[in-house]
N, C-alpha and C. Protein backbone atom coordinates (compact mmCIF):
# COMPACT_ATOMS: atom_id res chain seq x y z
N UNK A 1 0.84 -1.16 0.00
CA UNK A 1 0.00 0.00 0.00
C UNK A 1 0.89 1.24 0.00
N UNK A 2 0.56 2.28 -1.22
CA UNK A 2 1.21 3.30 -1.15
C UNK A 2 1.14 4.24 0.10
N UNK A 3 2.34 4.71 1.19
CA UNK A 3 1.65 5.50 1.95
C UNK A 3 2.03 6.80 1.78
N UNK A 4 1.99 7.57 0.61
CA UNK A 4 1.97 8.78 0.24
C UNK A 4 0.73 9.64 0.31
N UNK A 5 -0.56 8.61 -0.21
CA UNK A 5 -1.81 9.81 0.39
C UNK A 5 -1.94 10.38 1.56
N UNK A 6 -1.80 9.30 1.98
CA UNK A 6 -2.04 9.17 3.72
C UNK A 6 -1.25 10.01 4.38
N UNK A 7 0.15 10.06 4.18
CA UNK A 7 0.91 10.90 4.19
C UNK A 7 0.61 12.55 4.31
N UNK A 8 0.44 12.82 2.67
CA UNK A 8 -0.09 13.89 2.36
C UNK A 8 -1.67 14.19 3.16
N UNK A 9 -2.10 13.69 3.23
CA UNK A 9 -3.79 13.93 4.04
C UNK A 9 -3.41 13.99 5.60
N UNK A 10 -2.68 13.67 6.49
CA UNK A 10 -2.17 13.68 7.17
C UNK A 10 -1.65 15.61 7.15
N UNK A 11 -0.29 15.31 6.98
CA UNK A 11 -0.02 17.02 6.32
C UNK A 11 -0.51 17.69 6.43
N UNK A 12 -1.85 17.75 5.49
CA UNK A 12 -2.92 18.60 5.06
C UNK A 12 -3.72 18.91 6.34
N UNK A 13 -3.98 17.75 7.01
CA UNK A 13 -4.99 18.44 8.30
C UNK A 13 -4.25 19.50 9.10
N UNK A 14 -2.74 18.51 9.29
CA UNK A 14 -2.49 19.35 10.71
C UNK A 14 -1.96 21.03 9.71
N UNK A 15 -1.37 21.01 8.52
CA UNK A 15 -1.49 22.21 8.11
C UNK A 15 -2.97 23.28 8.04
N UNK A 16 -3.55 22.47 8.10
CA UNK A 16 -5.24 23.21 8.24
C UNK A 16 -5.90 23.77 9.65
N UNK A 17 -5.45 22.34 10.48
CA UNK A 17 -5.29 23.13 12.02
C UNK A 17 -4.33 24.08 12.72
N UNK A 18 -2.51 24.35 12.05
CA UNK A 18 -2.59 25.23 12.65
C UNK A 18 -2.79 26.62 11.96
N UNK A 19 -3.30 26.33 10.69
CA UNK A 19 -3.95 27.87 10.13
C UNK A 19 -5.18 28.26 10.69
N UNK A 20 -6.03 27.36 11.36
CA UNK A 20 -7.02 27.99 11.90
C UNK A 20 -6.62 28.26 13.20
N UNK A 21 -5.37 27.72 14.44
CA UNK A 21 -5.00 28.18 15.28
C UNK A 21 -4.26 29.54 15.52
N UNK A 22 -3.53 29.79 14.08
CA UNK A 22 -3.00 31.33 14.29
C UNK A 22 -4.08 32.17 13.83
N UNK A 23 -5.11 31.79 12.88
CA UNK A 23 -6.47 32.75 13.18
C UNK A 23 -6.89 32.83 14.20
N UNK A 24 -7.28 31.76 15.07
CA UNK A 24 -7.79 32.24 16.29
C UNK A 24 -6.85 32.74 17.22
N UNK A 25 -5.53 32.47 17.43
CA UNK A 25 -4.74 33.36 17.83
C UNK A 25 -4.58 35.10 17.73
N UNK A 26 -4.79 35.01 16.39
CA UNK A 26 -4.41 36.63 16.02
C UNK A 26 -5.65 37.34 16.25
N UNK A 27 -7.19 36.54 16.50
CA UNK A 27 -8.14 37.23 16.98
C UNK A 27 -9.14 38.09 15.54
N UNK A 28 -10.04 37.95 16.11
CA UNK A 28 -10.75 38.96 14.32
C UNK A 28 -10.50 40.20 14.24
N UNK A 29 -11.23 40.42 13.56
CA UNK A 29 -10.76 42.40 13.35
C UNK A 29 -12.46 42.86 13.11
N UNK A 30 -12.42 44.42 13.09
CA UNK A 30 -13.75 44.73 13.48
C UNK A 30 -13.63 46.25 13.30
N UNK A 31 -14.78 46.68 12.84
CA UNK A 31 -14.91 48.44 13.01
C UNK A 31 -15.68 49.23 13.83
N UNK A 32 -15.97 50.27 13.95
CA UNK A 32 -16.67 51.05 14.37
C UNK A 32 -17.10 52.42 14.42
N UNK A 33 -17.76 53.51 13.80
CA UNK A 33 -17.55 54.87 14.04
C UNK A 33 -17.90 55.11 15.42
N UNK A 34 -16.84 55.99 15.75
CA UNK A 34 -17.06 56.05 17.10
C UNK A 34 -17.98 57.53 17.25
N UNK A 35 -18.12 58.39 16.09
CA UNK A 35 -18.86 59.63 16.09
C UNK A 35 -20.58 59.03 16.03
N UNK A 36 -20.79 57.72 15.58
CA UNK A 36 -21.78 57.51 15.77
C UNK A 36 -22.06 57.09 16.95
N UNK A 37 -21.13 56.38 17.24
CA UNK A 37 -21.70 56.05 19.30
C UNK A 37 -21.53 57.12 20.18
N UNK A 38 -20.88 58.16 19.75
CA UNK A 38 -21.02 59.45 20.49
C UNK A 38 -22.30 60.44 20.35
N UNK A 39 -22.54 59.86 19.06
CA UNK A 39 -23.86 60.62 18.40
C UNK A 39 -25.13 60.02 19.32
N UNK A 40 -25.27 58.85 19.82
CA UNK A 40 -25.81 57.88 19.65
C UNK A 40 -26.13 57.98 21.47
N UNK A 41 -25.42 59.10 22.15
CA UNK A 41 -25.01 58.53 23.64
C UNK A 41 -26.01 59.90 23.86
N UNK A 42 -27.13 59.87 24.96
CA UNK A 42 -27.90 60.97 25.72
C UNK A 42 -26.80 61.91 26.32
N UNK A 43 -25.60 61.82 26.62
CA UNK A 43 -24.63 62.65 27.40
C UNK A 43 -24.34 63.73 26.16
N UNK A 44 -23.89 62.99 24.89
CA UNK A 44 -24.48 64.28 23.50
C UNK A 44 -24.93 64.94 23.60
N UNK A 45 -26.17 64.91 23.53
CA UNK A 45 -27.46 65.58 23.48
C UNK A 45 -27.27 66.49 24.52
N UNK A 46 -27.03 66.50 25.61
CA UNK A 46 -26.80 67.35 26.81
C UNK A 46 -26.10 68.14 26.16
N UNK A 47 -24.54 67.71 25.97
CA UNK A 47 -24.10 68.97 25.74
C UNK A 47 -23.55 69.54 24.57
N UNK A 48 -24.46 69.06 23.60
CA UNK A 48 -24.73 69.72 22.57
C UNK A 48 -25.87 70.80 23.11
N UNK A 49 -26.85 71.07 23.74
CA UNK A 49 -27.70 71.89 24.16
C UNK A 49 -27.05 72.66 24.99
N UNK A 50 -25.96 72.43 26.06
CA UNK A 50 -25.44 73.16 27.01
C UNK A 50 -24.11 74.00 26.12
N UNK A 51 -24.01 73.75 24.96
CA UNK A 51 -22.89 74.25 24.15
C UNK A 51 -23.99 75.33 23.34
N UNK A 52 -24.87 75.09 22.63
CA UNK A 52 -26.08 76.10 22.51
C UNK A 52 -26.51 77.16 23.18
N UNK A 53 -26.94 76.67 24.58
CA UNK A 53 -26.82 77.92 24.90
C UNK A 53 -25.89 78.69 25.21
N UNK A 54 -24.22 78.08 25.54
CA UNK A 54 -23.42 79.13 25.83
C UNK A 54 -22.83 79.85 25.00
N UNK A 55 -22.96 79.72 23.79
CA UNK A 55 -22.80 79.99 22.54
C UNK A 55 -23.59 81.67 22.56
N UNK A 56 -25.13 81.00 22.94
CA UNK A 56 -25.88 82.36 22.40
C UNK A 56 -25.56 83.42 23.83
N UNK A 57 -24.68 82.64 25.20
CA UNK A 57 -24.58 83.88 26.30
C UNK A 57 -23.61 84.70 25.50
N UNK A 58 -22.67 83.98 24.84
CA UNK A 58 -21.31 84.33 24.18
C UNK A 58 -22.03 85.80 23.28
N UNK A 59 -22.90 85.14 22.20
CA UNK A 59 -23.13 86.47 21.24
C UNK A 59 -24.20 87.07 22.09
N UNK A 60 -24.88 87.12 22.77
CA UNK A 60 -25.77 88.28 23.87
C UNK A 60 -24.66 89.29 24.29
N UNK A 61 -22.99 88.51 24.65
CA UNK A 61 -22.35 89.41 25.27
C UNK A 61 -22.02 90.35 24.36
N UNK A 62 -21.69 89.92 23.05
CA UNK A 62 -20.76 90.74 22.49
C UNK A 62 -22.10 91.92 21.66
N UNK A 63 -23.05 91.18 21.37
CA UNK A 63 -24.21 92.58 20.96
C UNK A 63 -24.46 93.49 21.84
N UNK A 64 -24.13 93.46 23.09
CA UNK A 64 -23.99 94.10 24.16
C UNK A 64 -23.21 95.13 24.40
N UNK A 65 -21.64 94.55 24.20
CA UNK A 65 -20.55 95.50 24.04
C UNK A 65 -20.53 96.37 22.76
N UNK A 66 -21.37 95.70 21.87
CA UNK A 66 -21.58 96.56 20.03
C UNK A 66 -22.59 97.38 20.61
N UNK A 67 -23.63 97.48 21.46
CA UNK A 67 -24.77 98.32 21.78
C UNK A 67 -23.87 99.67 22.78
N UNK A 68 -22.90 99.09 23.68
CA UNK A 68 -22.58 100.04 24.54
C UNK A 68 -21.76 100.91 23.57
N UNK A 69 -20.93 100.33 22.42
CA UNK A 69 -20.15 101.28 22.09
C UNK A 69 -20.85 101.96 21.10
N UNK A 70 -21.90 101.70 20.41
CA UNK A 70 -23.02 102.75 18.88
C UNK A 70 -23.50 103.89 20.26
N UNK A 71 -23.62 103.47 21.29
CA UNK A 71 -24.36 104.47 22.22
C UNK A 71 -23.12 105.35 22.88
N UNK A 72 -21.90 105.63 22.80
CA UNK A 72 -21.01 105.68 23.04
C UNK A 72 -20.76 106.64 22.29
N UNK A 73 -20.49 106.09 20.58
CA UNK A 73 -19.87 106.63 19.96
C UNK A 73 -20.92 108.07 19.45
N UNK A 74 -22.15 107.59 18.96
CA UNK A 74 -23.28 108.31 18.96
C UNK A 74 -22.85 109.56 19.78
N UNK A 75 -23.09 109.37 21.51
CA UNK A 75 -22.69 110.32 22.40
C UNK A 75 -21.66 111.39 21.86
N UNK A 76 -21.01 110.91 21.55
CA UNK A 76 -19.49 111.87 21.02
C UNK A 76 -19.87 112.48 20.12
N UNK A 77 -20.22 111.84 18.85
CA UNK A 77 -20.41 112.66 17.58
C UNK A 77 -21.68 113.63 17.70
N UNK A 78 -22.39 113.55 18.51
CA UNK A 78 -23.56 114.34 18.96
C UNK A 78 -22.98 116.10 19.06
N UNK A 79 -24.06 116.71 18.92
CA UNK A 79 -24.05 118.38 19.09
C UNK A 79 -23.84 118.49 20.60
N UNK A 80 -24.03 117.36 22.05
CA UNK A 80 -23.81 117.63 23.00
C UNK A 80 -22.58 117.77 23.69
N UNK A 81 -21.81 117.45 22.71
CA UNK A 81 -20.01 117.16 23.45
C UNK A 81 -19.91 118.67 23.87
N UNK A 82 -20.49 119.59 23.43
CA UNK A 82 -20.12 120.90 23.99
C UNK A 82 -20.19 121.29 25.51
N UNK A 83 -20.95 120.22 26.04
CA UNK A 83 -21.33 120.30 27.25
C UNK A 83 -19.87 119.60 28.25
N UNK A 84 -18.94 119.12 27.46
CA UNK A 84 -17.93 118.35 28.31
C UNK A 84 -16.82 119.26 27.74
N UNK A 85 -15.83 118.90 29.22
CA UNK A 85 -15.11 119.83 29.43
C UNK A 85 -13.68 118.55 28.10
N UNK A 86 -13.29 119.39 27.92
CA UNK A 86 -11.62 118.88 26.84
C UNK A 86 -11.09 117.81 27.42
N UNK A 87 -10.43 117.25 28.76
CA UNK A 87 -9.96 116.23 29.43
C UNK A 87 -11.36 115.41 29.72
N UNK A 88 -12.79 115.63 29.40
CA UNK A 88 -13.62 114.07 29.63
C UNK A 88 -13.51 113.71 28.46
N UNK A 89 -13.75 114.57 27.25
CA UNK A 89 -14.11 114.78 26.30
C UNK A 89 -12.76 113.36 25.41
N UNK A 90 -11.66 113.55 26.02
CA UNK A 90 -10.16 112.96 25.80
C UNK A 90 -10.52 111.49 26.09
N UNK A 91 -11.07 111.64 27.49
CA UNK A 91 -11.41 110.44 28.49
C UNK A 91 -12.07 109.27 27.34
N UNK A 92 -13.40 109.98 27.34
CA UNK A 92 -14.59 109.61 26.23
C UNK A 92 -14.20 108.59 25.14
N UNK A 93 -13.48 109.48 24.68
CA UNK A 93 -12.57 109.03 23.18
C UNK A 93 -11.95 107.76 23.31
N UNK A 94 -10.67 108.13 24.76
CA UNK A 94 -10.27 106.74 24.95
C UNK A 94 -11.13 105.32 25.34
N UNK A 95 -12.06 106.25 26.13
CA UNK A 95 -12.75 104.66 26.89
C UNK A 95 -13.46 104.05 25.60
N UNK A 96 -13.67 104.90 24.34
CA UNK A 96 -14.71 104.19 23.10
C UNK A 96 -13.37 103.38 22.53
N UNK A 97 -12.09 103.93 22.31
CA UNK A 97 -11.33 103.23 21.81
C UNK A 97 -11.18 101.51 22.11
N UNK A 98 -10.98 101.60 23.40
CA UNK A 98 -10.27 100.71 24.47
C UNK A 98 -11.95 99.75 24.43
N UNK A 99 -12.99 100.22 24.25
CA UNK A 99 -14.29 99.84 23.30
C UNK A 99 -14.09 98.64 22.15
N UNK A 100 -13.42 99.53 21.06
CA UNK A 100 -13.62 98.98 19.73
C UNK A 100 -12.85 97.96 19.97
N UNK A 101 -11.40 98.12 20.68
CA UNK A 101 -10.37 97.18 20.41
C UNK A 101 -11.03 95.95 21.32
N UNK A 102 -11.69 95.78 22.96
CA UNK A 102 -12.54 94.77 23.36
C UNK A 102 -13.77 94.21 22.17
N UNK A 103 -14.20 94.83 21.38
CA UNK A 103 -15.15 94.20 20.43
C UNK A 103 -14.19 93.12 19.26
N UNK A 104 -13.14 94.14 18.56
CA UNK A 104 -12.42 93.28 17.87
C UNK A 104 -11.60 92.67 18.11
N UNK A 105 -11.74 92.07 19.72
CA UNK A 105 -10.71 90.83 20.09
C UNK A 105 -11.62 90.20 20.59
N UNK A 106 -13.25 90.30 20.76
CA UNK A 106 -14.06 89.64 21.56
C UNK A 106 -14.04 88.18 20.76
N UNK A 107 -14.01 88.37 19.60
CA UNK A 107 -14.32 86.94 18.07
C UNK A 107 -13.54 85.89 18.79
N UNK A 108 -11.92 86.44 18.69
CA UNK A 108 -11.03 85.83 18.92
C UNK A 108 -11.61 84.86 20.82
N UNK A 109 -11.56 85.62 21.52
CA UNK A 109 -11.96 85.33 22.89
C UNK A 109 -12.88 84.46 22.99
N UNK A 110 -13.90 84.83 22.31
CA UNK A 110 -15.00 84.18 22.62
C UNK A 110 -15.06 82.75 21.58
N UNK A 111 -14.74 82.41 20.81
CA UNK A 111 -14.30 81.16 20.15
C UNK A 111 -12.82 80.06 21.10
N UNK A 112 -12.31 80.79 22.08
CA UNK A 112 -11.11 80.32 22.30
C UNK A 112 -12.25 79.59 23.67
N UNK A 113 -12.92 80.42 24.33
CA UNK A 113 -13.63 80.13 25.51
C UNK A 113 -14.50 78.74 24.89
N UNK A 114 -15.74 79.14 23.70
CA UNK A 114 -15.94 77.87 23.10
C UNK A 114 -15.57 76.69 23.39
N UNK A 115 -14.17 77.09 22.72
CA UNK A 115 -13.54 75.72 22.38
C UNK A 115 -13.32 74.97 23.71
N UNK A 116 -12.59 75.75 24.79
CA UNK A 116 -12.55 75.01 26.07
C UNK A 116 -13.83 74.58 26.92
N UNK A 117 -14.96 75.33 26.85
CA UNK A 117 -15.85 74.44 27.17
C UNK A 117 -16.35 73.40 25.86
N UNK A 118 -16.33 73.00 25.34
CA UNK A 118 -16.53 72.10 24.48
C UNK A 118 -15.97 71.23 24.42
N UNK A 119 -14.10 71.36 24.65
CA UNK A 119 -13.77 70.17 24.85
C UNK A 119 -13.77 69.58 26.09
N UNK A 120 -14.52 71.00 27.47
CA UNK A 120 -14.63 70.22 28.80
C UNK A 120 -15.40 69.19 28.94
N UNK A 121 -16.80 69.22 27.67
CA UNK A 121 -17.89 68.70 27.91
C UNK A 121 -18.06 67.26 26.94
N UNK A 122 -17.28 66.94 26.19
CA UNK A 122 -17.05 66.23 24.94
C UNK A 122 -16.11 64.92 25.34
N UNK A 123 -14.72 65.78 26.15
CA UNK A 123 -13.67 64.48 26.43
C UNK A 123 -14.41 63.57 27.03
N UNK A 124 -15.37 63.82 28.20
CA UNK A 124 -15.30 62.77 28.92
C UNK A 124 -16.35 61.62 28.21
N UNK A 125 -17.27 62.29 27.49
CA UNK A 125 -17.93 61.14 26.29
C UNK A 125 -17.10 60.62 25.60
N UNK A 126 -16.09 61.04 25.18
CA UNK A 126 -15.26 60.47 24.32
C UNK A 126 -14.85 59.50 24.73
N UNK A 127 -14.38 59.87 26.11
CA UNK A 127 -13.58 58.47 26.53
C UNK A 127 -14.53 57.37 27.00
N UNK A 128 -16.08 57.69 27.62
CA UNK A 128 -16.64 56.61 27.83
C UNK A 128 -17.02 55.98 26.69
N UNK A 129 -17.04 56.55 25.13
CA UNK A 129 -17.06 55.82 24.14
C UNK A 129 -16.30 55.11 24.10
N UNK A 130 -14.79 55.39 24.16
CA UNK A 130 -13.37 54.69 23.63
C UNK A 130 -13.12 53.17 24.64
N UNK A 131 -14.11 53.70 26.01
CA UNK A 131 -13.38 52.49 27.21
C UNK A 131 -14.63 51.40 26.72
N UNK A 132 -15.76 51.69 26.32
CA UNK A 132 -17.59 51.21 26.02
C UNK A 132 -16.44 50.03 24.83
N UNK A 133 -15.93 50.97 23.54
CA UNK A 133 -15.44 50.26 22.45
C UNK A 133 -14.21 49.03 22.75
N UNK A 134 -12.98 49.70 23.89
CA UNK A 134 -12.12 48.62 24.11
C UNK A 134 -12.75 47.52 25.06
N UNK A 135 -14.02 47.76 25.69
CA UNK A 135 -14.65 46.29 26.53
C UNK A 135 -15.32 45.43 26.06
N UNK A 136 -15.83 45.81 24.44
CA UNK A 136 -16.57 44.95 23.78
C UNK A 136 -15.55 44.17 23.09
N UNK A 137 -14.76 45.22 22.52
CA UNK A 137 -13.24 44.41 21.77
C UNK A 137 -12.64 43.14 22.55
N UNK A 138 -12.40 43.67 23.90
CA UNK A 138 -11.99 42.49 24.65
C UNK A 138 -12.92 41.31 25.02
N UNK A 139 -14.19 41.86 25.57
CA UNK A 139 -14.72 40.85 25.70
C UNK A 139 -15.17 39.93 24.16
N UNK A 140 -15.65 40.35 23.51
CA UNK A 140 -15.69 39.89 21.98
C UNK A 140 -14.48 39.02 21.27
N UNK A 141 -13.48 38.86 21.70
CA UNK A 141 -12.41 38.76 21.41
C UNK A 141 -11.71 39.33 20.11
N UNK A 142 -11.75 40.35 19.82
CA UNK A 142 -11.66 41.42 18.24
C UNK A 142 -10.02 42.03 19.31
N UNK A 143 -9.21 41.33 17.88
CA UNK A 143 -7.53 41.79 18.02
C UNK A 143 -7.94 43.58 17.97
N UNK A 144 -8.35 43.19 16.36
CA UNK A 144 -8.03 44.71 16.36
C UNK A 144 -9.34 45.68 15.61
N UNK A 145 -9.64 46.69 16.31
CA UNK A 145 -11.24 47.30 15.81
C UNK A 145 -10.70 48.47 15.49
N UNK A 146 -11.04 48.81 14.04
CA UNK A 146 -10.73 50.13 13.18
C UNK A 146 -11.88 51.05 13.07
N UNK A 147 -11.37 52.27 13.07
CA UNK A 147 -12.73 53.12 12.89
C UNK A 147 -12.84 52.88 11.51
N UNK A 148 -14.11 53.30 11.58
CA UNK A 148 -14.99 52.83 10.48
C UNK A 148 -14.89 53.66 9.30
N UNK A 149 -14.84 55.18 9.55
CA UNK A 149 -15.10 55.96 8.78
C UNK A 149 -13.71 55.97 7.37
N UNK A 150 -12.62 55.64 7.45
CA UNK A 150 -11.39 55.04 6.98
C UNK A 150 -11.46 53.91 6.40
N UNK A 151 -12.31 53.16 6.43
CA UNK A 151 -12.26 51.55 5.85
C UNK A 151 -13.57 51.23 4.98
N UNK A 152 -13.95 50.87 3.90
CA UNK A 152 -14.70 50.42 3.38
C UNK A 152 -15.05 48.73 4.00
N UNK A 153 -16.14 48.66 4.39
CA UNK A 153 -16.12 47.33 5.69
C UNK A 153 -16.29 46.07 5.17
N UNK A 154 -16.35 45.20 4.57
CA UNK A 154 -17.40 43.65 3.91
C UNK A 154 -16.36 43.19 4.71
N UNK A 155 -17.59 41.79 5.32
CA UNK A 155 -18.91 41.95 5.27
C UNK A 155 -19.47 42.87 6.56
N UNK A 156 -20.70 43.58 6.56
CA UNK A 156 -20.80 44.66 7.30
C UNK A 156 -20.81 43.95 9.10
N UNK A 157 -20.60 42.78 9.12
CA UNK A 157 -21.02 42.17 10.48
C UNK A 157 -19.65 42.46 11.54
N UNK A 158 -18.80 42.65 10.56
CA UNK A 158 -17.41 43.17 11.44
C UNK A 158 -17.86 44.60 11.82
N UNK A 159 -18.88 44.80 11.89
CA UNK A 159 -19.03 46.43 12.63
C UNK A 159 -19.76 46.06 13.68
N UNK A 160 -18.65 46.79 14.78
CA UNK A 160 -19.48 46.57 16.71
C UNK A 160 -20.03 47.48 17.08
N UNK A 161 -20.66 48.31 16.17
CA UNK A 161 -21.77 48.91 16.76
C UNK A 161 -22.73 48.63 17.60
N UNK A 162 -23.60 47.92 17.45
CA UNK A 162 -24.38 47.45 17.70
C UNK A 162 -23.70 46.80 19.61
N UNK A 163 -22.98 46.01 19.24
CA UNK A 163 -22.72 45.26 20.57
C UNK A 163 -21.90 46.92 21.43
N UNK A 164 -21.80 47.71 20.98
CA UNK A 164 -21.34 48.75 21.77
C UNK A 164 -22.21 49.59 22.23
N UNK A 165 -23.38 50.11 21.43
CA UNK A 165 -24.31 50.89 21.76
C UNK A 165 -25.34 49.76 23.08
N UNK A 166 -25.03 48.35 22.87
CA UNK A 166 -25.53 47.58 23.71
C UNK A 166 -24.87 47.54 24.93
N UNK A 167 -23.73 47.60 25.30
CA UNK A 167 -23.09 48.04 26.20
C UNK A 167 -22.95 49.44 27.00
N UNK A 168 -23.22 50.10 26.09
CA UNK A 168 -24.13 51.49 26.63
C UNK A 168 -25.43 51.74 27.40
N UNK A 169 -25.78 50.53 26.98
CA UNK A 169 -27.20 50.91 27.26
C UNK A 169 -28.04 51.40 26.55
N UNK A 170 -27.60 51.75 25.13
CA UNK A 170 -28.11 52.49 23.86
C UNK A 170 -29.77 51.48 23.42
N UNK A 171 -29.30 50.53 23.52
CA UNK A 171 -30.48 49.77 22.56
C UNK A 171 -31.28 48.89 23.42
């Protein structure tokens, strides 16, 4: 009896088992947008609304400082300056100046303030997204989970959405 099949079939399995052992070794792979599980999380919604309104305290302030200084400047160019003596009159001038220049640095200011509350209110979703995404990964056993938005996905079942927004509490 030739024992070359046998041989070879032999071979063949254990070459077959350990290709499916370094697959399961190396673990699956998997995606996720994580802007959608952030999208997706009620802590969003908060402060996306709490970023709304501070937004509109932001421009209340600065139509404010544009109202004090048209009423300001108005004052000056008025027929009444005759009534002020040369040193208020100086005063006047400067305090509208020292005015314009607080209006045209308010943009700057008030976008910089923005930004820090925004990212006060954002990181910490972020990260309960990112820790939500590495506990499903682990528990799931997924080596490695790519955002989504970067990868064209097939088949779509490698996306852990779903088991993440479930871990949220989302669904």
């Amino acid at each position: 009896m030739n024992k070359t099949p046998i041989f070879l079939l032999l071979a063949g399995g254990f070459i077959a088992t350990a290709n499916h052992a370094t697959a399961q070794a190396q673990g699956k792979t998997g995606c996720v947008s994580i802007s959608e599980v952030i999208d997706a999380m009620p802590e969003t919604k908060k402060a996306d609304s709490t970023l709304a309104q501070y937004k509109a305290e932001l421009e209340q302030q600065f139509e404010a400082f544009k109202a004090e200084y048209n009423e300001q400047a108005t004052l000056l160019n008025s027929v009444d300056t005759t009534k002020y003596t040369k040193p208020i009159l100086i005063l006047k001038r400067q305090t509208l100046g020292e005015l314009l220049a607080k209006i045209q640095g308010y943009d700057q200011v008030a976008g910089n303030l923005f930004s820090q509350r925004r990212s006060a209110l954002l990181l910490p979703i972020q990260k309960k997204a990112e820790d939500a995404i590495q506990q499903v990964s682990k528990e799931n056993g997924y080596a490695f989970v790519f955002e989504k938005e970067g990868l064209h996905v097939y088949p779509s079942s490698a996306d852990i959405l779903p088991l993440v927004k479930k871990k949220l509490g989302l669904l």
